[in-house]
N, C-alpha and C. Protein backbone atom coordinates (compact mmCIF):
# COMPACT_ATOMS: atom_id res chain seq x y z
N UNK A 1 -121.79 -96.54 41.90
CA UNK A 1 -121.22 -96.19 43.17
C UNK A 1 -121.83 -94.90 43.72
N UNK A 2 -122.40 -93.92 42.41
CA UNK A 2 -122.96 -93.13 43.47
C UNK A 2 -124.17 -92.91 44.05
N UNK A 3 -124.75 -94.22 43.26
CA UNK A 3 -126.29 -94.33 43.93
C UNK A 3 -126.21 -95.29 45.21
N UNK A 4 -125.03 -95.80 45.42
CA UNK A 4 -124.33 -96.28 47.02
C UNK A 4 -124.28 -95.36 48.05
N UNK A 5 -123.68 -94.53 47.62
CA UNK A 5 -123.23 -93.09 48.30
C UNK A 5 -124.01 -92.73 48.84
N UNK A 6 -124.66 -92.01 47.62
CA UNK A 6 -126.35 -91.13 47.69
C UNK A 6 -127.32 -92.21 49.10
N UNK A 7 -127.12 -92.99 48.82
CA UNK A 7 -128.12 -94.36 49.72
C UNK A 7 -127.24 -94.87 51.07
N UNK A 8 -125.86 -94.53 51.52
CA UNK A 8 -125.72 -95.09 52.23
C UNK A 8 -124.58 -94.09 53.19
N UNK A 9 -125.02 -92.62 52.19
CA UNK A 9 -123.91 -91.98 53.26
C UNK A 9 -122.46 -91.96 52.79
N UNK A 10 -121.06 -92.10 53.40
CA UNK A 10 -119.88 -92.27 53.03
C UNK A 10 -119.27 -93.40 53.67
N UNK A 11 -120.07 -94.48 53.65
CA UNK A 11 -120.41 -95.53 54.59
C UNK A 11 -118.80 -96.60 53.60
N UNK A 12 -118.62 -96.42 52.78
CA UNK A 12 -117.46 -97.17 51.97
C UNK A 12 -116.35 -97.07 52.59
N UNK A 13 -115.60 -98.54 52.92
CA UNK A 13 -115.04 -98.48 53.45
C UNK A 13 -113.71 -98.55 52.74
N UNK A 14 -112.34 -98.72 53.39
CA UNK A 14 -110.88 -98.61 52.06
C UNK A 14 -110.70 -99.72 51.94
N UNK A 15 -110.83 -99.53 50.58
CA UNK A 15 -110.47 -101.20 49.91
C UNK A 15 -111.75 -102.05 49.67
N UNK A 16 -112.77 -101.54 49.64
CA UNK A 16 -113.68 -101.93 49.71
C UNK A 16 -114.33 -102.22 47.96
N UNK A 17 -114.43 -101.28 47.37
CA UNK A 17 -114.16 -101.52 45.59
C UNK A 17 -113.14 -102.20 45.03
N UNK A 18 -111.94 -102.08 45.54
CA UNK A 18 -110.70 -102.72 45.07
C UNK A 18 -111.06 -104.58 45.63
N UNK A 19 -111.74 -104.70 46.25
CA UNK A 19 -112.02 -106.15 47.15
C UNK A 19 -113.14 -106.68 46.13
N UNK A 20 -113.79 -105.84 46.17
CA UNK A 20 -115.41 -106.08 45.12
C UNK A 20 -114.57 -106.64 43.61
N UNK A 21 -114.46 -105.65 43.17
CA UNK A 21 -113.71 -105.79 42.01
C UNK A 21 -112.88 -107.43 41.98
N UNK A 22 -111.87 -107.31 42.22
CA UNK A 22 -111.08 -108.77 42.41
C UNK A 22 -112.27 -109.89 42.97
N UNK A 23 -113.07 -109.74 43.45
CA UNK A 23 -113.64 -110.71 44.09
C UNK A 23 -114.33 -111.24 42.63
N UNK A 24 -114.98 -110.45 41.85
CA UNK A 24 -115.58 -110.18 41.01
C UNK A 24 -115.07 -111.02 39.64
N UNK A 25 -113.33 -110.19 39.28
CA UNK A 25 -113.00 -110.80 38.34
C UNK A 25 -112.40 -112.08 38.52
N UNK A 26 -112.52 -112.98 40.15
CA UNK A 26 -111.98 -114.13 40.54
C UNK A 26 -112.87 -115.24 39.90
N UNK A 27 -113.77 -114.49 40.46
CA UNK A 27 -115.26 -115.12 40.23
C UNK A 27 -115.68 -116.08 38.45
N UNK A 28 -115.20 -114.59 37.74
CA UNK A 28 -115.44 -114.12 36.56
C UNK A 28 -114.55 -115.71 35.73
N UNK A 29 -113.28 -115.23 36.27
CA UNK A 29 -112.13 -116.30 34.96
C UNK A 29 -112.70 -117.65 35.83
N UNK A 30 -113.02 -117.91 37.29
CA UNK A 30 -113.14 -119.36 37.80
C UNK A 30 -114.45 -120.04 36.90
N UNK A 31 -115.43 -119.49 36.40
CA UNK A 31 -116.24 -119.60 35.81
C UNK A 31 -115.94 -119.68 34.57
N UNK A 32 -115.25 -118.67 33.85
CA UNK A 32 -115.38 -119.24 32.75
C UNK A 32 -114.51 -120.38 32.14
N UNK A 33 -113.11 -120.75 33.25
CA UNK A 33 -112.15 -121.45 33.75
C UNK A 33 -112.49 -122.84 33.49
N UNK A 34 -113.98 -123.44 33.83
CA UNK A 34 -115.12 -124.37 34.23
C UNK A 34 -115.88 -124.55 33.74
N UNK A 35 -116.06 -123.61 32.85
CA UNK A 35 -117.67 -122.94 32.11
C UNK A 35 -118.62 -125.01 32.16
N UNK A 36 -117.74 -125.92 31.19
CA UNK A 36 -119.01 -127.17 30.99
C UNK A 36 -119.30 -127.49 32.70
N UNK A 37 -117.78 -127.43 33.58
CA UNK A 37 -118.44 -128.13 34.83
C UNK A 37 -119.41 -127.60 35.78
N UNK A 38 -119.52 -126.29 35.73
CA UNK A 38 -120.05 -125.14 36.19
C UNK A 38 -121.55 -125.67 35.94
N UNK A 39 -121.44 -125.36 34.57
CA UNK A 39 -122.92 -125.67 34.31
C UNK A 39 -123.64 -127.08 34.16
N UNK A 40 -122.57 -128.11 34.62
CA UNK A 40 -123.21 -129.27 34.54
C UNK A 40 -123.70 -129.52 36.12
N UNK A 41 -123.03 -129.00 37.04
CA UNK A 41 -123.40 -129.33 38.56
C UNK A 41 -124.36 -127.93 39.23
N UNK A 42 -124.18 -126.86 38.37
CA UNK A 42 -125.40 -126.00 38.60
C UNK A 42 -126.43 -126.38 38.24
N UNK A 43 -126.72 -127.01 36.94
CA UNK A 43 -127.95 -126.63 36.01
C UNK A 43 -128.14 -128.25 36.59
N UNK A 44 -127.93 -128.84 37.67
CA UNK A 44 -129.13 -130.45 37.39
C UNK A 44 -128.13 -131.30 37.95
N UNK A 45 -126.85 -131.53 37.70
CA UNK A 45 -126.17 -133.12 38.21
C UNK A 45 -126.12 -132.73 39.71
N UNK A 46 -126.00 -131.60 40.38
CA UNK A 46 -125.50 -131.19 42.01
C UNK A 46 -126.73 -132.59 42.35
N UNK A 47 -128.10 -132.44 42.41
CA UNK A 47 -128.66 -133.44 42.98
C UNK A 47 -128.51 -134.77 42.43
N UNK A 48 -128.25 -135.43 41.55
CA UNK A 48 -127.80 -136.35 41.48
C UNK A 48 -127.14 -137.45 42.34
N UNK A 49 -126.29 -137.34 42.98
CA UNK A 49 -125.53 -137.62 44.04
C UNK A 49 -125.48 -136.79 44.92
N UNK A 50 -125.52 -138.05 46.34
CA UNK A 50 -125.20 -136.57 47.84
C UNK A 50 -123.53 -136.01 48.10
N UNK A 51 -122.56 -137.36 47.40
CA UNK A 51 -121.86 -136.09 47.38
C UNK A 51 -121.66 -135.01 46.76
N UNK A 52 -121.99 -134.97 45.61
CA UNK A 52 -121.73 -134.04 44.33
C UNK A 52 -122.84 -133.18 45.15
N UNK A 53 -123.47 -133.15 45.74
CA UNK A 53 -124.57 -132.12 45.95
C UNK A 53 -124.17 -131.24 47.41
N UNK A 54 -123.11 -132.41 48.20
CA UNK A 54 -122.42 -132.09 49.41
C UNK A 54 -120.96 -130.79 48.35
N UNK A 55 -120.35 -130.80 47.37
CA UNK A 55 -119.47 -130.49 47.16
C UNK A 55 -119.82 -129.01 46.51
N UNK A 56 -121.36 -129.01 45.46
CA UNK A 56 -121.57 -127.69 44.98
C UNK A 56 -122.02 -126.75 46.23
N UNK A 57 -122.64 -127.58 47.16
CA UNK A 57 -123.47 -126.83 48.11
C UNK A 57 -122.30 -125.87 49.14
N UNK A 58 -121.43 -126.81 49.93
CA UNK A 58 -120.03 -126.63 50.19
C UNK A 58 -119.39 -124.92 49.51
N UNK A 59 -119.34 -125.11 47.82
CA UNK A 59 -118.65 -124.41 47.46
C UNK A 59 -119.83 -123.13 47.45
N UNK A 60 -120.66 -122.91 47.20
CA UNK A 60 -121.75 -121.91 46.97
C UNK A 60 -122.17 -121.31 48.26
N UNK A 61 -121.91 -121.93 49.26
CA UNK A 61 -122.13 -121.49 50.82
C UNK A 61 -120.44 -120.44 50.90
N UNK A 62 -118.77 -120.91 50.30
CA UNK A 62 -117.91 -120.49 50.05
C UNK A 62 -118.29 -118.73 49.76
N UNK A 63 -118.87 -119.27 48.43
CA UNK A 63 -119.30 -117.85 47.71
C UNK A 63 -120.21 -117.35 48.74
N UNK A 64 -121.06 -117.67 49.05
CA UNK A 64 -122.05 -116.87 50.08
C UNK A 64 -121.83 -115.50 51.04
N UNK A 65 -120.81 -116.12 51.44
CA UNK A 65 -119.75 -115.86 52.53
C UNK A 65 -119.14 -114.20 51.80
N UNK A 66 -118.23 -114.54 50.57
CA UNK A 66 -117.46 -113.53 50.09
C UNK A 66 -118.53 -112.43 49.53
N UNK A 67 -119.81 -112.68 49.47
CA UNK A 67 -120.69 -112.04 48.82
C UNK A 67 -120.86 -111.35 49.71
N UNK A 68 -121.61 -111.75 50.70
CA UNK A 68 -121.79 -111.52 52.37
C UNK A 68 -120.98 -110.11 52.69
N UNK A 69 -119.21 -110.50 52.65
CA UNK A 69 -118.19 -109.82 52.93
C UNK A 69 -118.33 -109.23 52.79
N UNK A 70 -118.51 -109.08 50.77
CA UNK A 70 -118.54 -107.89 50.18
C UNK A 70 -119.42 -106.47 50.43
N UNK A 71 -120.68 -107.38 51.04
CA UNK A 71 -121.70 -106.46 51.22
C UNK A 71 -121.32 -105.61 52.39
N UNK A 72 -121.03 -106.10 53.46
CA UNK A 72 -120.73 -105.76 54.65
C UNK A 72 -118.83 -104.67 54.49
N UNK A 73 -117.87 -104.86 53.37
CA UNK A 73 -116.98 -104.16 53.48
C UNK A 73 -117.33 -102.76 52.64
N UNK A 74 -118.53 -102.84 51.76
CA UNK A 74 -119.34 -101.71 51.06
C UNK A 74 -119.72 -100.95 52.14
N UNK A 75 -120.08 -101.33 53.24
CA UNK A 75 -121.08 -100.41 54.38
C UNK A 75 -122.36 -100.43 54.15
N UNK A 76 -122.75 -101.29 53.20
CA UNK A 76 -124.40 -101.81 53.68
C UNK A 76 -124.99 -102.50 54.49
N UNK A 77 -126.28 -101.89 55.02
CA UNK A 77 -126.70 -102.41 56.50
C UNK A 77 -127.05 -103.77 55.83
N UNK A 78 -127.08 -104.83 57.14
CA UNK A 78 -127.05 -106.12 57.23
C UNK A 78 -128.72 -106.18 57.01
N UNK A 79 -128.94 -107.42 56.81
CA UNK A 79 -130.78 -107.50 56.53
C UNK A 79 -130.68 -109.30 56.74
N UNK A 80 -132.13 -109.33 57.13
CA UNK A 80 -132.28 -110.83 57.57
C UNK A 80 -132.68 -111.56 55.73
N UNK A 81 -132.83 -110.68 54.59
CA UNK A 81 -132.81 -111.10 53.25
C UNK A 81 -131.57 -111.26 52.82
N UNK A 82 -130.86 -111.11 53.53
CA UNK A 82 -128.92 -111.30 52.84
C UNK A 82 -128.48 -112.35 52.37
N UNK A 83 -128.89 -114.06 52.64
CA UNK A 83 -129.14 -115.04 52.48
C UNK A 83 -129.34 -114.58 51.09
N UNK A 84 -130.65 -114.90 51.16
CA UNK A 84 -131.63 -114.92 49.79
C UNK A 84 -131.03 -114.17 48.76
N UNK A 85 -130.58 -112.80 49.00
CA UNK A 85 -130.24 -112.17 48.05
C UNK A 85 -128.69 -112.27 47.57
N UNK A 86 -127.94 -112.85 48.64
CA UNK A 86 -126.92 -113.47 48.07
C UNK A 86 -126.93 -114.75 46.89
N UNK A 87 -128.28 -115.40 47.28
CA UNK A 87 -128.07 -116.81 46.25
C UNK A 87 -128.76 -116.29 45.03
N UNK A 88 -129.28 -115.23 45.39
CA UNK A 88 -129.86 -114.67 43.78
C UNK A 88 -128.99 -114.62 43.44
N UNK A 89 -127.77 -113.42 43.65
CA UNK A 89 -126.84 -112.38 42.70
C UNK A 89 -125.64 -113.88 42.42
N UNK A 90 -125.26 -114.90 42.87
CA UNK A 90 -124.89 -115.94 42.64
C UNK A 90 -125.04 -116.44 41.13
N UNK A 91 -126.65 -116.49 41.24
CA UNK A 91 -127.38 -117.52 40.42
C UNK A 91 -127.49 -116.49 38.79
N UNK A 92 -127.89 -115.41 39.39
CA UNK A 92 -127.65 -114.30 38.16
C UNK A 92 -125.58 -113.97 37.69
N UNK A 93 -125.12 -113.79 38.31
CA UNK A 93 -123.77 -113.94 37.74
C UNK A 93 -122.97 -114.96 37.20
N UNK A 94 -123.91 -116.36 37.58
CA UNK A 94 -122.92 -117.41 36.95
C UNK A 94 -123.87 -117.30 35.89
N UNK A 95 -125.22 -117.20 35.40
CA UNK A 95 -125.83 -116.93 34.03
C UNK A 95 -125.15 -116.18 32.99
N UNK A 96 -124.67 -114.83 33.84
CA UNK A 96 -124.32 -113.93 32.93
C UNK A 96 -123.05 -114.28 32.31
N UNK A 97 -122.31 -114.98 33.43
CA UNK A 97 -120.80 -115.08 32.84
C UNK A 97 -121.00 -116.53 31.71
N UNK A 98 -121.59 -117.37 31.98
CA UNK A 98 -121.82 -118.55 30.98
C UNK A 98 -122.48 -117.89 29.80
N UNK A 99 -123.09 -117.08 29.40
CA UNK A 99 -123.62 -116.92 28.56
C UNK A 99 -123.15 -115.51 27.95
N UNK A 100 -122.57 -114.48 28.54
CA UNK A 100 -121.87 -113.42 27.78
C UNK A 100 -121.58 -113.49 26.12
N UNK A 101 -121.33 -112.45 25.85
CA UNK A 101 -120.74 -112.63 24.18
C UNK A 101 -119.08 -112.17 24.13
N UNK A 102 -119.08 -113.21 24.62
CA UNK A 102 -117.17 -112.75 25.09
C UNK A 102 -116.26 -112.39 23.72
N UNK A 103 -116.66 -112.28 22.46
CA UNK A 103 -116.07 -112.17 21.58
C UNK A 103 -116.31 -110.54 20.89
N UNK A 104 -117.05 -109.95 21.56
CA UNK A 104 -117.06 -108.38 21.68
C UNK A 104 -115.87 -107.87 22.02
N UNK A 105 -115.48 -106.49 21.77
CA UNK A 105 -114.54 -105.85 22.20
C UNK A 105 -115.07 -105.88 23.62
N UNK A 106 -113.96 -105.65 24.81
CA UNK A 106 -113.84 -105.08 26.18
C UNK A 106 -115.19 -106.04 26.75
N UNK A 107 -115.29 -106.95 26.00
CA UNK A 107 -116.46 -108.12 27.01
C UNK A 107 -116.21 -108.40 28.73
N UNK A 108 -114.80 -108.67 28.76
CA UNK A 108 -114.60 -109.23 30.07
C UNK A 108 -114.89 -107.85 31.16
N UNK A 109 -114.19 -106.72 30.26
CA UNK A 109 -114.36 -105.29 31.48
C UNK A 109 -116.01 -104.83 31.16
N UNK A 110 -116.36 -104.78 30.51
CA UNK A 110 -118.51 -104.64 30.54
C UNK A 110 -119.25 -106.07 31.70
N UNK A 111 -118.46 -107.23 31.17
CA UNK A 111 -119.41 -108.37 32.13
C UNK A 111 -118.85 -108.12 33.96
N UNK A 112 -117.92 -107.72 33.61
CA UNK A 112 -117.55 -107.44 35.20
C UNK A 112 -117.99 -105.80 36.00
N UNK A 113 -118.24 -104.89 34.74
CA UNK A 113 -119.19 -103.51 35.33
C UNK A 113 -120.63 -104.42 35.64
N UNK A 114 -121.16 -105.03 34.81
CA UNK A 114 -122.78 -105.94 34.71
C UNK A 114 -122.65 -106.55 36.18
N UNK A 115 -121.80 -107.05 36.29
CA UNK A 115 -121.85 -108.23 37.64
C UNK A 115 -121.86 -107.07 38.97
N UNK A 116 -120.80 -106.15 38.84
CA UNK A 116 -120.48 -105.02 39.69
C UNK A 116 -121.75 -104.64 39.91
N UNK A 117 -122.29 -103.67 39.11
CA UNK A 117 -123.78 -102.99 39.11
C UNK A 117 -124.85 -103.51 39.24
N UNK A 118 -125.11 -105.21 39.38
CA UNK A 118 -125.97 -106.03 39.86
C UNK A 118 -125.39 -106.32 41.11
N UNK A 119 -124.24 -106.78 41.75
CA UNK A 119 -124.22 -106.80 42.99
C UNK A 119 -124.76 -105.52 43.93
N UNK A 120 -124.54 -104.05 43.38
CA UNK A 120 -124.98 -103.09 43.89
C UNK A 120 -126.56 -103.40 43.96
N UNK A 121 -126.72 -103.01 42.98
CA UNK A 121 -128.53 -103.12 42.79
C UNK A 121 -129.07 -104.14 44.01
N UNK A 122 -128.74 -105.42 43.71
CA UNK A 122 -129.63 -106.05 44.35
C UNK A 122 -129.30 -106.09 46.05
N UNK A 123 -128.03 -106.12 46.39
CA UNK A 123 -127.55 -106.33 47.89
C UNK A 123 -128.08 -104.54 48.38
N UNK A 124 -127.78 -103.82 47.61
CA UNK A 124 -127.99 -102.42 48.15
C UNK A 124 -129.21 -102.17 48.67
N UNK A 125 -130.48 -103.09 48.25
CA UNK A 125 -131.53 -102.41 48.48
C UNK A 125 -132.87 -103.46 48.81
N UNK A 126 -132.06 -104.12 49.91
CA UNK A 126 -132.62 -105.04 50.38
C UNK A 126 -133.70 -105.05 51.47
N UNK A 127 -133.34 -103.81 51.92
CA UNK A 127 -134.75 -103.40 52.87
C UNK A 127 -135.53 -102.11 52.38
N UNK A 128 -134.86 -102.05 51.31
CA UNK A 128 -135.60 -100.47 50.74
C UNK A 128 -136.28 -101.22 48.77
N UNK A 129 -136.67 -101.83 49.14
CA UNK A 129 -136.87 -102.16 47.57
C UNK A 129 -137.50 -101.43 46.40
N UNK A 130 -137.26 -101.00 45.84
CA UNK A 130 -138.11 -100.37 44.92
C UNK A 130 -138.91 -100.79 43.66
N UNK A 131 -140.09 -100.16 43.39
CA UNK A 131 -141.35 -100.85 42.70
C UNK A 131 -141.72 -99.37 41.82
N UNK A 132 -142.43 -100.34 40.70
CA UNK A 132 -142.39 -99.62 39.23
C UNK A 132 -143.91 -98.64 39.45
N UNK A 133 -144.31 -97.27 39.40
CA UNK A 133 -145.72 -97.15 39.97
C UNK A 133 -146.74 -98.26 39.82
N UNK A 134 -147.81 -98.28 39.92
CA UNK A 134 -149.01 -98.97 39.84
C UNK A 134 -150.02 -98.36 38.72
């Protein structure tokens, strides 16, 4: 959050972490809630059928949206990559949550800082990207 700050000013709006957060751990139990169906209509059956492909697409445009929100109730400027970088941080959080080591102490509160601090990372710095020297 404070490399948000540092990058965006005092641009956070109220309720705006508290929204992230819940959005986050909604996200978090619906997934793991699902975990085989999740990964059977992510990883390959969605095309299979047009409806099944009408129903993941449907729901992932859902998420799009709240991602979207999220970005926009943070106070990060809008970018014509918001799309794109929404279906990344998507595609990277349902990985992380299917595959976690949930049998660690405090797994669920670390995979939800991980998801948190990747939504930052990647939505934050969508017109400012940064690269490793040359």
């Amino acid at each position: 959050m404070r490399q948000l700050r540092r990058s965006h000013g005092t641009g956070l709006f109220a309720g705006a972490v508290p929204w992230l957060r819940s959005f986050i751990a909604g996200f978090v139990t619906y997934v793991l809630g699902h975990r085989k169906v999740c990964l059977a209509l992510v990883r390959g059956a969605a095309g299979s059928h047009p409806a099944v492909e009408d129903i993941v697409e449907g729901t992932r445009d859902t998420l799009a949206r709240r991602v979207e929100e999220g970005q926009r109730r943070l106070g990060m400027p809008g970018s014509p990559r918001l799309s794109i970088a929404t279906r990344a941080w998507m595609a990277f959080a349902e990985e992380a949550v299917t595959n976690w080591p949930l049998g660690e102490p405090d797994a669920l509160t670390e995979l939800g800082a991980f998801l948190e601090s990747g939504f930052i990372s990647l939505l934050g710095t969508l017109d400012r990207p940064a690269t490793l020297p040359r």
